[in-house]
N, C-alpha and C. Protein backbone atom coordinates (compact mmCIF):
# COMPACT_ATOMS: atom_id res chain seq x y z
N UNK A 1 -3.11 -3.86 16.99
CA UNK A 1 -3.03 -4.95 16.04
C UNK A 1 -3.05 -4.39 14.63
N UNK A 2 -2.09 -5.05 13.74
CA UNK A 2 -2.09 -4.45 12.50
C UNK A 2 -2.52 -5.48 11.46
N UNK A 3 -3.21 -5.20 10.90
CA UNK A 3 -3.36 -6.18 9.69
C UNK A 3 -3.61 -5.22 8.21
N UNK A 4 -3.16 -6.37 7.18
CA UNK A 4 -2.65 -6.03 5.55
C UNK A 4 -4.06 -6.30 5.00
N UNK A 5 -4.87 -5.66 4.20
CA UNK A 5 -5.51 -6.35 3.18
C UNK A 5 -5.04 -5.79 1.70
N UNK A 6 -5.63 -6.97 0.85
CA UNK A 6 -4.89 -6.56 -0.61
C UNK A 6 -6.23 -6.76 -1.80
N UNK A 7 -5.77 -6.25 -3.07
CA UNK A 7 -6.89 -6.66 -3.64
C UNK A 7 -6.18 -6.82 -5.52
N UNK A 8 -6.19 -7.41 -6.53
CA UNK A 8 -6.00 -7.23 -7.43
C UNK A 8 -6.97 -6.95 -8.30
N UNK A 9 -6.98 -6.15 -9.68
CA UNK A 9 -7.90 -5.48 -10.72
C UNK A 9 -7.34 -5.51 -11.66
N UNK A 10 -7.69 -4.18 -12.27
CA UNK A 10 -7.04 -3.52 -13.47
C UNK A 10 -6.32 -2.22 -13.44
N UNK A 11 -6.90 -1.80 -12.35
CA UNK A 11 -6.18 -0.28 -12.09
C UNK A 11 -5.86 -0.15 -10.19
N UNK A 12 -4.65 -0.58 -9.63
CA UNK A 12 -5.05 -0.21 -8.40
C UNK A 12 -5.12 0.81 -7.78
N UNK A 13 -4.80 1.86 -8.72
CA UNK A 13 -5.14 3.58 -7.83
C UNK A 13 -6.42 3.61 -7.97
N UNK A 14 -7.42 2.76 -8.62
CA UNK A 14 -8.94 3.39 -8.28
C UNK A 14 -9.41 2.36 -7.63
N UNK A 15 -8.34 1.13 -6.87
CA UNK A 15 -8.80 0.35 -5.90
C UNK A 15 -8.57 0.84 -4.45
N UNK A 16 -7.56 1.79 -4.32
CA UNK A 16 -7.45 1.83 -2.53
C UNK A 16 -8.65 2.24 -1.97
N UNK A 17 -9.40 3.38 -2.31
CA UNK A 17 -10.12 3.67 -1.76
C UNK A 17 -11.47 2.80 -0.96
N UNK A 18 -11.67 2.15 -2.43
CA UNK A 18 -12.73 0.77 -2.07
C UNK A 18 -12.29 0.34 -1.00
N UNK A 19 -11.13 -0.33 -1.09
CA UNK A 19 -10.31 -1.26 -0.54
C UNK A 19 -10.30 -0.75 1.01
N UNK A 20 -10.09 0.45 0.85
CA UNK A 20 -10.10 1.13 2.33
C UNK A 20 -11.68 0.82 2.93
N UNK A 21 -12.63 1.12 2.11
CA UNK A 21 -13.91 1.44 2.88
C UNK A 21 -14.28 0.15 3.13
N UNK A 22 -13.86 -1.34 2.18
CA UNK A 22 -14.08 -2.80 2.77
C UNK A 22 -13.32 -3.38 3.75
N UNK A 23 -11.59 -2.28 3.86
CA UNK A 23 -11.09 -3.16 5.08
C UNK A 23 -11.77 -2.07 6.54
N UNK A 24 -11.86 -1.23 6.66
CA UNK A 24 -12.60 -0.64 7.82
C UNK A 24 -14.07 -1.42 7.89
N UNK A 25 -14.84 -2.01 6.91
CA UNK A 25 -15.94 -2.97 7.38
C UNK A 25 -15.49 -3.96 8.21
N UNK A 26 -14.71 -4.87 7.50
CA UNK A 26 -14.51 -5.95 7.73
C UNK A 26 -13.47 -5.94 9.15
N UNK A 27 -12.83 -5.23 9.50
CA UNK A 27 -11.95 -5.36 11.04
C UNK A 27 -12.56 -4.27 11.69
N UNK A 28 -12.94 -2.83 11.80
CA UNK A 28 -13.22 -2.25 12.80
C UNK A 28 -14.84 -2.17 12.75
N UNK A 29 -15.51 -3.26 11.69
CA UNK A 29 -16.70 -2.82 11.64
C UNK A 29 -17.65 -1.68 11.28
N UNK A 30 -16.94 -0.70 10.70
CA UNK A 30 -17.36 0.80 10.35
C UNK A 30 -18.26 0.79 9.19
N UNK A 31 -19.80 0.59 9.11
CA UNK A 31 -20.49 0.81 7.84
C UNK A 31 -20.08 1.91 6.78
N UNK A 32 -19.62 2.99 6.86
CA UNK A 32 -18.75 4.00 6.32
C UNK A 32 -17.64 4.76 6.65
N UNK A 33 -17.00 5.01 5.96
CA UNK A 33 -15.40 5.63 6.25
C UNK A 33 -16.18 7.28 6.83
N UNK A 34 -15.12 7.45 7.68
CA UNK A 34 -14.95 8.59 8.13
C UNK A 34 -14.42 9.90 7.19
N UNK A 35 -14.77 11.38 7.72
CA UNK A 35 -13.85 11.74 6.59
C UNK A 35 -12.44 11.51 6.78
N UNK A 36 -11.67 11.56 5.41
CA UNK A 36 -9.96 11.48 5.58
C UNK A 36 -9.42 12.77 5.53
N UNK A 37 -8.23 13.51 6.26
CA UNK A 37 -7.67 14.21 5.86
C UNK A 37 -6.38 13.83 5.26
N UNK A 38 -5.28 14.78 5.20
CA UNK A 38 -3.91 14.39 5.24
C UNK A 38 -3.41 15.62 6.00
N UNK A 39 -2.27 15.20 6.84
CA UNK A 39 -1.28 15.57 7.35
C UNK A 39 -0.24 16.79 6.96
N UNK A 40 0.16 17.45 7.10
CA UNK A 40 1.35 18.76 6.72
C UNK A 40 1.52 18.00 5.96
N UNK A 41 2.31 16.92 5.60
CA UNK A 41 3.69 16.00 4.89
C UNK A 41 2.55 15.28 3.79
N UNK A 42 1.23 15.26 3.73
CA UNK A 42 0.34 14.53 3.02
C UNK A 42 -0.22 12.96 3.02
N UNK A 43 0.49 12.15 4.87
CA UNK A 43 -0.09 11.29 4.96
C UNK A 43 -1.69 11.37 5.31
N UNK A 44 -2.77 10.36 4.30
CA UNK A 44 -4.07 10.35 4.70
C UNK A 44 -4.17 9.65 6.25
N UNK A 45 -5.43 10.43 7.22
CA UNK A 45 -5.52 9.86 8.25
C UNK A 45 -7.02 10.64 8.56
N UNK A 46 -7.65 9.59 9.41
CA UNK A 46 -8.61 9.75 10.06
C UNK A 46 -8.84 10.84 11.07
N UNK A 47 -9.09 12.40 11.01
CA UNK A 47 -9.03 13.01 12.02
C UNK A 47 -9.75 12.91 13.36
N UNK A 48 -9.45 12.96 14.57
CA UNK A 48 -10.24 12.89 15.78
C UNK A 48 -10.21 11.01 15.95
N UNK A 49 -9.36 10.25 15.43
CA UNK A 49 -9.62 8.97 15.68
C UNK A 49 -7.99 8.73 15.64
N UNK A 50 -7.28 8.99 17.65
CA UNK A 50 -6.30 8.73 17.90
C UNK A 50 -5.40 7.31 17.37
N UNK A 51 -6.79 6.50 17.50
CA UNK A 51 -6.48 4.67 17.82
C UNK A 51 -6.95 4.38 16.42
N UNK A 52 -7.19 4.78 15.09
CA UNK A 52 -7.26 4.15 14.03
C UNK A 52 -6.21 5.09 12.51
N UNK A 53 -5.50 3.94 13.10
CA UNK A 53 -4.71 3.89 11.68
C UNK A 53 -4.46 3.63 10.42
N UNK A 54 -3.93 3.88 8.78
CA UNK A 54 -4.18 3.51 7.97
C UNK A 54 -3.00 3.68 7.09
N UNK A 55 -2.39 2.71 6.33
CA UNK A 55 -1.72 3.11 5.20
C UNK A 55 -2.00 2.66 3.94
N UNK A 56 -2.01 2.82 2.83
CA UNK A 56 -2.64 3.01 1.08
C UNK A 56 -1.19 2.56 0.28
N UNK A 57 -1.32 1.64 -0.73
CA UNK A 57 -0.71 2.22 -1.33
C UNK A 57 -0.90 0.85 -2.97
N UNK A 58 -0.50 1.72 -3.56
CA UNK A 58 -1.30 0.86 -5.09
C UNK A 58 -0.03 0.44 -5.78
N UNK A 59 0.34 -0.34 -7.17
CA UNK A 59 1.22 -0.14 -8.41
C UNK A 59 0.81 -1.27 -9.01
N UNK A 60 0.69 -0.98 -10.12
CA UNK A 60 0.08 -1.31 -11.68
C UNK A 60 -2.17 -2.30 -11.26
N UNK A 61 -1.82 -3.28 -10.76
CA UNK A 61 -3.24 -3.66 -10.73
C UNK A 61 -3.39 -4.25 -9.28
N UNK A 62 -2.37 -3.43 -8.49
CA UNK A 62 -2.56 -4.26 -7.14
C UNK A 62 -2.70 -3.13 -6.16
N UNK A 63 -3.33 -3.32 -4.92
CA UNK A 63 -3.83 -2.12 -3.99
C UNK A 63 -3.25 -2.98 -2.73
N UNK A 64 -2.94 -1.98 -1.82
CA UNK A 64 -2.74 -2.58 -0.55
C UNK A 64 -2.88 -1.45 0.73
N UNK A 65 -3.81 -2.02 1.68
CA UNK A 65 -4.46 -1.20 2.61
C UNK A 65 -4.24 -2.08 4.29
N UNK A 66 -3.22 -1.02 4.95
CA UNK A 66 -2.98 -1.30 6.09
C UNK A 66 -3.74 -0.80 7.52
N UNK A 67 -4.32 -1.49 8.12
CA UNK A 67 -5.09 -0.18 9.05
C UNK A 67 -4.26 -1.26 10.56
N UNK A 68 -4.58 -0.81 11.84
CA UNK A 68 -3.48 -0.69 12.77
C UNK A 68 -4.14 0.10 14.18
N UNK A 69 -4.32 0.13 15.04
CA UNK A 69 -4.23 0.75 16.58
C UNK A 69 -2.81 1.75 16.59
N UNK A 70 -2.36 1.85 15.81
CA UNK A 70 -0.72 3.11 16.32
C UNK A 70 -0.03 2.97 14.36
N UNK A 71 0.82 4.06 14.62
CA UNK A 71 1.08 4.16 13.18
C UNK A 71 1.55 3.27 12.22
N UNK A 72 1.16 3.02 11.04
CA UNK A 72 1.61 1.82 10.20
C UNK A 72 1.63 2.69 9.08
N UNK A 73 3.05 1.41 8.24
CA UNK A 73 2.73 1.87 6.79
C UNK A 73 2.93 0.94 6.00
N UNK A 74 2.83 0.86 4.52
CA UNK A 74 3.01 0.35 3.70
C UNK A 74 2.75 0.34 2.60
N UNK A 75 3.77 -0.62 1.78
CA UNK A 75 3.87 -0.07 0.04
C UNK A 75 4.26 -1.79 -0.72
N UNK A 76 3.20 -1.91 -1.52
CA UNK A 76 3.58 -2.48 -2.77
C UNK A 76 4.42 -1.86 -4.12
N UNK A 77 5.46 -2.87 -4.57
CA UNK A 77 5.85 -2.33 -5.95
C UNK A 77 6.03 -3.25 -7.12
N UNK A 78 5.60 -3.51 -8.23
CA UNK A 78 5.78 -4.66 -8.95
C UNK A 78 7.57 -4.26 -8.93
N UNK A 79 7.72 -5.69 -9.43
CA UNK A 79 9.20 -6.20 -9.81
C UNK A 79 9.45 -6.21 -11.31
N UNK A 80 10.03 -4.79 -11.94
CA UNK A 80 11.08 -4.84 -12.71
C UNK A 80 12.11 -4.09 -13.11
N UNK A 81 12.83 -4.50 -14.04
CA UNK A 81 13.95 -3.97 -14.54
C UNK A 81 14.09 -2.35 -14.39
N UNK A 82 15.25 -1.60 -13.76
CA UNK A 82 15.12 -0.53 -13.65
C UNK A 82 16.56 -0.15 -14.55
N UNK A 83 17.07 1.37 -14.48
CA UNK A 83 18.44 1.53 -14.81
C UNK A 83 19.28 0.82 -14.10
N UNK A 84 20.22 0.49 -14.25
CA UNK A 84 21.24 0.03 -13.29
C UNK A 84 21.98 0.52 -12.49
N UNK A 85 21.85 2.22 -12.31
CA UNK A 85 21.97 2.94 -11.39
C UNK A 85 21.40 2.99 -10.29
N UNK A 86 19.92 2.14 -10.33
CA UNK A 86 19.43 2.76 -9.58
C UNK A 86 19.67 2.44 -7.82
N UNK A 87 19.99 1.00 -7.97
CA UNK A 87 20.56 0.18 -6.46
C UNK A 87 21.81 1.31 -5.83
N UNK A 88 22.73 1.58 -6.15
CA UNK A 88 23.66 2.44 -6.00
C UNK A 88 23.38 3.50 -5.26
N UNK A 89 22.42 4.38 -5.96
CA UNK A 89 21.61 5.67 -5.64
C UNK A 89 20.54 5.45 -4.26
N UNK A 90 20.06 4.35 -4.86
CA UNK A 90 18.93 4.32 -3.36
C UNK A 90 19.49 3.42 -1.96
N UNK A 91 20.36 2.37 -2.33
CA UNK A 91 20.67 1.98 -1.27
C UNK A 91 21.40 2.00 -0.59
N UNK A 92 21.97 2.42 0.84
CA UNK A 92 23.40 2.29 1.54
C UNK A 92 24.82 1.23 1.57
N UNK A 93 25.93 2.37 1.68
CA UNK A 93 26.93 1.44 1.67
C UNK A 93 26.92 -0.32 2.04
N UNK A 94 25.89 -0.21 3.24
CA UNK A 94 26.10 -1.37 4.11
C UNK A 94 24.87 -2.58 3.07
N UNK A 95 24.08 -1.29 2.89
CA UNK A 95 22.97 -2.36 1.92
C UNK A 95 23.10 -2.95 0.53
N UNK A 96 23.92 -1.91 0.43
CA UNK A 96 24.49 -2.76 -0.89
C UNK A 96 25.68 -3.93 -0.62
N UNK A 97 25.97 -3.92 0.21
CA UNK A 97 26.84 -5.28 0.84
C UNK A 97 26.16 -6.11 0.65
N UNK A 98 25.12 -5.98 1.12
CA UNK A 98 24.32 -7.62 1.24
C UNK A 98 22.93 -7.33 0.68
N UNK A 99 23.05 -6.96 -0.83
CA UNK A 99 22.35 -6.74 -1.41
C UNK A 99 22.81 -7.75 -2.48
N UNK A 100 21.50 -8.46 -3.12
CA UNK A 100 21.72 -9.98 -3.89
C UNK A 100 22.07 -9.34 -5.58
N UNK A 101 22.03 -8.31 -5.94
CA UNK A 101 21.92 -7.66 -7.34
C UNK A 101 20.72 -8.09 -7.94
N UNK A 102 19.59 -8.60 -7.67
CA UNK A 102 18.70 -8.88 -8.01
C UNK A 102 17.56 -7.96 -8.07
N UNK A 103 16.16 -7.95 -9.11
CA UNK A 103 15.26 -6.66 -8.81
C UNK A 103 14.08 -7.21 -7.67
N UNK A 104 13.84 -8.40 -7.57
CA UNK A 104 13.59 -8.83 -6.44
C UNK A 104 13.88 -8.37 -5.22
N UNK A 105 15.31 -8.47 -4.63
CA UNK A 105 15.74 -7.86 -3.74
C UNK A 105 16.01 -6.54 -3.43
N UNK A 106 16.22 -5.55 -4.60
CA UNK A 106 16.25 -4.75 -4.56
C UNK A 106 15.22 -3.93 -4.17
N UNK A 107 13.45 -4.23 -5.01
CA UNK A 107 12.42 -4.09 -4.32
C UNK A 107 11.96 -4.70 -2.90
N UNK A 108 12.39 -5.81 -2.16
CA UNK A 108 12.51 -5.86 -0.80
C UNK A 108 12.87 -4.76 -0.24
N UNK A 109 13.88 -4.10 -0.50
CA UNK A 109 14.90 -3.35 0.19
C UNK A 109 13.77 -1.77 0.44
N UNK A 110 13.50 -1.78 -0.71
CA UNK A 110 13.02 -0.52 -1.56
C UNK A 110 11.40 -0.28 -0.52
N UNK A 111 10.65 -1.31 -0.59
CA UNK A 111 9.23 -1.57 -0.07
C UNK A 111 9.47 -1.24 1.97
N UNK A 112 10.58 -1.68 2.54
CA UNK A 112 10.64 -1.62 3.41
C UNK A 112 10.99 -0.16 3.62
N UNK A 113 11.65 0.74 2.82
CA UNK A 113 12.45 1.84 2.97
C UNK A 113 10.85 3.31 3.05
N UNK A 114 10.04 2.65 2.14
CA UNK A 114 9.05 3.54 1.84
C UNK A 114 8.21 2.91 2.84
N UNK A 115 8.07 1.76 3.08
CA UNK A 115 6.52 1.68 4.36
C UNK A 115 7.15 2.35 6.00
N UNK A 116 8.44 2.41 5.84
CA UNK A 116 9.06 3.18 7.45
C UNK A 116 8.96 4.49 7.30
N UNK A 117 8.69 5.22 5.69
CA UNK A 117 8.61 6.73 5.58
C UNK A 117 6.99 7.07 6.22
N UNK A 118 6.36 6.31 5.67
CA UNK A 118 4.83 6.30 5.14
C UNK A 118 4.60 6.25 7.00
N UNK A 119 4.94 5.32 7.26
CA UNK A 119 4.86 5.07 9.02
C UNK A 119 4.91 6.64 10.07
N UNK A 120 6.24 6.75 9.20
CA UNK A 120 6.66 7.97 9.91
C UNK A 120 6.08 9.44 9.49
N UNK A 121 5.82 9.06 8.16
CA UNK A 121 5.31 10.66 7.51
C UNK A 121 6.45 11.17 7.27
N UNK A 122 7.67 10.78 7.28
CA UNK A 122 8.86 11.34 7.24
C UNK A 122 9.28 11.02 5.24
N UNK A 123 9.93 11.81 4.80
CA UNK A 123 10.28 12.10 3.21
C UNK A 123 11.37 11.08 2.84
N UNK A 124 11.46 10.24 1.74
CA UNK A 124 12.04 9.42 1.50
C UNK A 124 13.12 9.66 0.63
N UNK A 125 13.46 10.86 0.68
CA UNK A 125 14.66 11.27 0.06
C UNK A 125 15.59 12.09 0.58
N UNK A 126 17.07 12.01 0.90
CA UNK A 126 17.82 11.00 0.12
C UNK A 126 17.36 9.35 0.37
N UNK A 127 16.81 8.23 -0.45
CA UNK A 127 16.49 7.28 0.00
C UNK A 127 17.76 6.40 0.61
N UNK A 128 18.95 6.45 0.37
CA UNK A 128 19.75 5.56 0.90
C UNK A 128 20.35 5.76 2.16
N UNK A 129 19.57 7.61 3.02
CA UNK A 129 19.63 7.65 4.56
C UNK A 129 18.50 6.84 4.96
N UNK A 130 17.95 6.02 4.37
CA UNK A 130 16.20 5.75 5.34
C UNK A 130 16.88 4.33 5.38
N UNK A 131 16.81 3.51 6.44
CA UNK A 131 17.60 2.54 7.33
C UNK A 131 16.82 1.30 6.93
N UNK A 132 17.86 0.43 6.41
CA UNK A 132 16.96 -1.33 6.55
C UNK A 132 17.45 -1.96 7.19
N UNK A 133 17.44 -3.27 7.78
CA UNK A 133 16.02 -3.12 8.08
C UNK A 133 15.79 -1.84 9.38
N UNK A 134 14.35 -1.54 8.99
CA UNK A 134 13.74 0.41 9.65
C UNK A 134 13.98 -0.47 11.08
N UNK A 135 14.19 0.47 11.62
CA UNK A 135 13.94 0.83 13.16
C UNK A 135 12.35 0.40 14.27
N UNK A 136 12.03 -0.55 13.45
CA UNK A 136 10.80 -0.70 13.78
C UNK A 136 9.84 -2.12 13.56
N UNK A 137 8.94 -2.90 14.39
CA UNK A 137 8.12 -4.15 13.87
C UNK A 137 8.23 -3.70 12.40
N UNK A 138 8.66 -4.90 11.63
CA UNK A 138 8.72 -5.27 10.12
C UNK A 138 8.33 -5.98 9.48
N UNK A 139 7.54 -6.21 8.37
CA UNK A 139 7.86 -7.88 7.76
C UNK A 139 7.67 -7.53 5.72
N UNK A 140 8.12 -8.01 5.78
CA UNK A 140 8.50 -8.06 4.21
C UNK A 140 7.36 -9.12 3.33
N UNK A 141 6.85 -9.48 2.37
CA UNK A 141 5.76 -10.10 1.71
C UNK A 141 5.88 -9.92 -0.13
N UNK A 142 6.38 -11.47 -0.48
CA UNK A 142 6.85 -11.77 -1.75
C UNK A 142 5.28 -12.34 -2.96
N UNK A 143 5.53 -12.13 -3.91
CA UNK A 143 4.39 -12.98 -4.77
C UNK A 143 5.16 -12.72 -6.22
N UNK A 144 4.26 -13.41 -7.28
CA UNK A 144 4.66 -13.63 -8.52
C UNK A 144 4.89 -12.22 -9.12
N UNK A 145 5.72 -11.66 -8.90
CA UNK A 145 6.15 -10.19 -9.68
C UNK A 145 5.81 -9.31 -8.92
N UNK A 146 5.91 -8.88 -7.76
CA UNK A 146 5.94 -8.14 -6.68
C UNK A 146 6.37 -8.24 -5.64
N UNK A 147 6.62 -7.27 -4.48
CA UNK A 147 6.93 -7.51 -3.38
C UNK A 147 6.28 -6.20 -2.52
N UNK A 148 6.53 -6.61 -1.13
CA UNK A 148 5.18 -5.27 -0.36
C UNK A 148 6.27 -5.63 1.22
N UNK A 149 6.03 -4.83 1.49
CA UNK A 149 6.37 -4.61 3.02
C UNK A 149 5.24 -3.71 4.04
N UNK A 150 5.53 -3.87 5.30
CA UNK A 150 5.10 -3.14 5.81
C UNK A 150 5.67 -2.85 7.66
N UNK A 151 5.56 -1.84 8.20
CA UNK A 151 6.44 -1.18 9.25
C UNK A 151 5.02 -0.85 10.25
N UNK A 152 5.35 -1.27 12.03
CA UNK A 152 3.97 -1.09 12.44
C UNK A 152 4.43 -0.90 13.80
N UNK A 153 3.68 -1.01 14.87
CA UNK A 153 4.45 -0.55 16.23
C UNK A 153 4.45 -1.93 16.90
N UNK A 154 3.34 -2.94 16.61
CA UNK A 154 2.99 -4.07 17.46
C UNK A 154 3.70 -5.45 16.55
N UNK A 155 3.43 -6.56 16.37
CA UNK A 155 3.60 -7.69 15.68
C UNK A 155 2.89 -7.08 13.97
N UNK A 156 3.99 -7.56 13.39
CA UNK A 156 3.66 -7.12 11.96
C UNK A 156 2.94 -8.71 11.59
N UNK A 157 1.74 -8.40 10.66
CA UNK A 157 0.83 -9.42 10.34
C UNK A 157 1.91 -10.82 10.04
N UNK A 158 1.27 -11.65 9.59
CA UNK A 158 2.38 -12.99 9.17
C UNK A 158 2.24 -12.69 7.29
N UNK A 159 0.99 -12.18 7.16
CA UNK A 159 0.23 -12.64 5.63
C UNK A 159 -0.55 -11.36 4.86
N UNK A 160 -0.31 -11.39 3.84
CA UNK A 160 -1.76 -10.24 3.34
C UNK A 160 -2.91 -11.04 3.44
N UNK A 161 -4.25 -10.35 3.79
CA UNK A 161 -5.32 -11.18 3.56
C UNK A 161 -5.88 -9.84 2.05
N UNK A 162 -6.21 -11.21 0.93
CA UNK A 162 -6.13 -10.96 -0.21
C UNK A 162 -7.66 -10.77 -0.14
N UNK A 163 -8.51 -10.11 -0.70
CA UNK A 163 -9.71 -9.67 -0.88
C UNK A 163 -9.79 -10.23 -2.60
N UNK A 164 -11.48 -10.26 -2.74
CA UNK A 164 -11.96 -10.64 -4.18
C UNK A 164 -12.44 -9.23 -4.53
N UNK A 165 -12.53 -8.68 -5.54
CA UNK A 165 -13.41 -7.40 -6.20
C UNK A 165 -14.14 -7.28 -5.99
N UNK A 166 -15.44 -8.50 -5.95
CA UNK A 166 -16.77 -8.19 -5.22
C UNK A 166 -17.09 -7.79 -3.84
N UNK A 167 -15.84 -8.22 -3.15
CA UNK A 167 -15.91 -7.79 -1.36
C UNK A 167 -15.95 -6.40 -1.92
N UNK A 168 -15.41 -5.28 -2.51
CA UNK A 168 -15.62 -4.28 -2.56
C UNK A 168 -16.35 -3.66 -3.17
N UNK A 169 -17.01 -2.51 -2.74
CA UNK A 169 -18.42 -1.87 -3.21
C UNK A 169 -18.09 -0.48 -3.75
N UNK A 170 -17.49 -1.11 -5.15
CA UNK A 170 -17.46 -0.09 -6.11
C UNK A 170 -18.35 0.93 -6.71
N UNK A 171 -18.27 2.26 -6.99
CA UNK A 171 -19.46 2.48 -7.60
C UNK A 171 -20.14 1.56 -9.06
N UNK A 172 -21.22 1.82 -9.19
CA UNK A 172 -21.16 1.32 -10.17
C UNK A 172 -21.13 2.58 -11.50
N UNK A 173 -20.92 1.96 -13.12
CA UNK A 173 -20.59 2.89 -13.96
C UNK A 173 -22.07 3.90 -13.77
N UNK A 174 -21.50 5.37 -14.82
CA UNK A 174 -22.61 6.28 -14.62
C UNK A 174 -23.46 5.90 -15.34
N UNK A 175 -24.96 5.71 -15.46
CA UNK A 175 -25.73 5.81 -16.09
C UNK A 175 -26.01 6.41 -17.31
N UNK A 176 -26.54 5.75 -18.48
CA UNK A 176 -26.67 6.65 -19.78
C UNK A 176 -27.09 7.80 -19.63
N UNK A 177 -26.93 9.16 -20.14
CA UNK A 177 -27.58 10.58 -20.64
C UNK A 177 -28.72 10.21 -21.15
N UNK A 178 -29.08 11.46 -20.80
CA UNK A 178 -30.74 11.27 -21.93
C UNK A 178 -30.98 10.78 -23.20
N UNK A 179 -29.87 11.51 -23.96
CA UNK A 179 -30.15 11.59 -25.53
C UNK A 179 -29.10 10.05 -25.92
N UNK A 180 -29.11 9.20 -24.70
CA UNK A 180 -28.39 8.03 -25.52
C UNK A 180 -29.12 7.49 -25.93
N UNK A 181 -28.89 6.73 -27.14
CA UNK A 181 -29.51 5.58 -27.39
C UNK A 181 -29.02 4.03 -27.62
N UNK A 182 -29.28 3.34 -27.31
CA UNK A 182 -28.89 2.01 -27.21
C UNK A 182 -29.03 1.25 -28.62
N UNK A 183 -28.29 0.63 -29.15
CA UNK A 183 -28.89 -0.01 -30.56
C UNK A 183 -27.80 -1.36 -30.04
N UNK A 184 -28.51 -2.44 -31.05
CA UNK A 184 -28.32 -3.72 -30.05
C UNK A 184 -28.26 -4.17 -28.91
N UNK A 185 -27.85 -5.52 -28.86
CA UNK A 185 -27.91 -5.81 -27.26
C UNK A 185 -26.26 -6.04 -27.01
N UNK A 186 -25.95 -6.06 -25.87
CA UNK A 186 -25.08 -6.28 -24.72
C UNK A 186 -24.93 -7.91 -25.07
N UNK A 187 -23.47 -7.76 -24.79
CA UNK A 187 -22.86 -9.09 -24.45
C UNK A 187 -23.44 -10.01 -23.63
């Protein structure tokens, strides 16, 4: 079984991790993450834990964390304006057929192309050999200036389940040094 969780902030590269250690609470029950390694190719994975899977992946204030029984992946990307080269370059003859010229669609295209790499551990370049729709359970996932996909072995979720900031147990900031001193009060 695969399921999506998501989370929005201010920075989502210093959300996956959280994000990781609240979605392993919350579905496999794990009071703490295991260690992570990565792979030859640099996918992170759980070593010695055949049956637990995971994919990461962040852009601008949004995080998204896939975990899974068999390999999964997936990728958020906000939606905008790129060169106008760039559909050409990344997508196939056939995909650019029925490709809408839109950056919307284009990031559909794009999100699915990278969560079948991420799946596979396999390199996403040249990107316009990596196949849409992938070879594999799919589902695609739209919102106000983004789009996310994700690639899995079983039924791909229907939904992200969206997390609040407080579900996650951030550190908190470091503590003052010695020689600080405080003058006034706090907001």
């Amino acid at each position: 079984m695969t399921v999506i969780y998501g989370v929005a902030g201010t920075d989502g590269r210093a959300l996956v991790r959280p994000l990781l250690a609240a979605a392993a609470r919350k579905h496999w029950g794990w009071p703490a993450l295991p260690p992570v390694e990565r792979s030859p190719r640099g996918k992170p994975l759980f070593p010695g834990q055949p049956d637990r899977w995971f994919s990461l992946s962040h852009c601008g204030r949004l995080a998204l964390c896939s975990l899974s029984d068999s390999p999964v992946g997936v990728d958020i990307e906000l939606v905008r304006p790129r060169r106008p080269g760039l559909p050409a370059y990344a997508l196939s003859g056939d995909e650019l057929s029925r490709f809408d010229g839109s950056w919307e669609d284009f990031y559909r295209l794009w999100t699915l192309k990278e969560s079948w790499c991420k799946r596979e551990d396999a390199p996403l370049f040249p990107p316009r050999n990596i196949p849409t729709p992938p070879p594999c359970p799919h589902q695609s996932y739209a919102g106000e200036g983004w789009r996310a996909a994700v690639c899995c072995d079983g039924p791909p979720p229907p939904a992200i389940l969206w997390l609040e900031l407080e579900a996650l147990s951030l550190s908190p900031p470091p503590a003052p040094t010695a020689n600080y001193t405080q003058r006034g009060s706090l907001p």
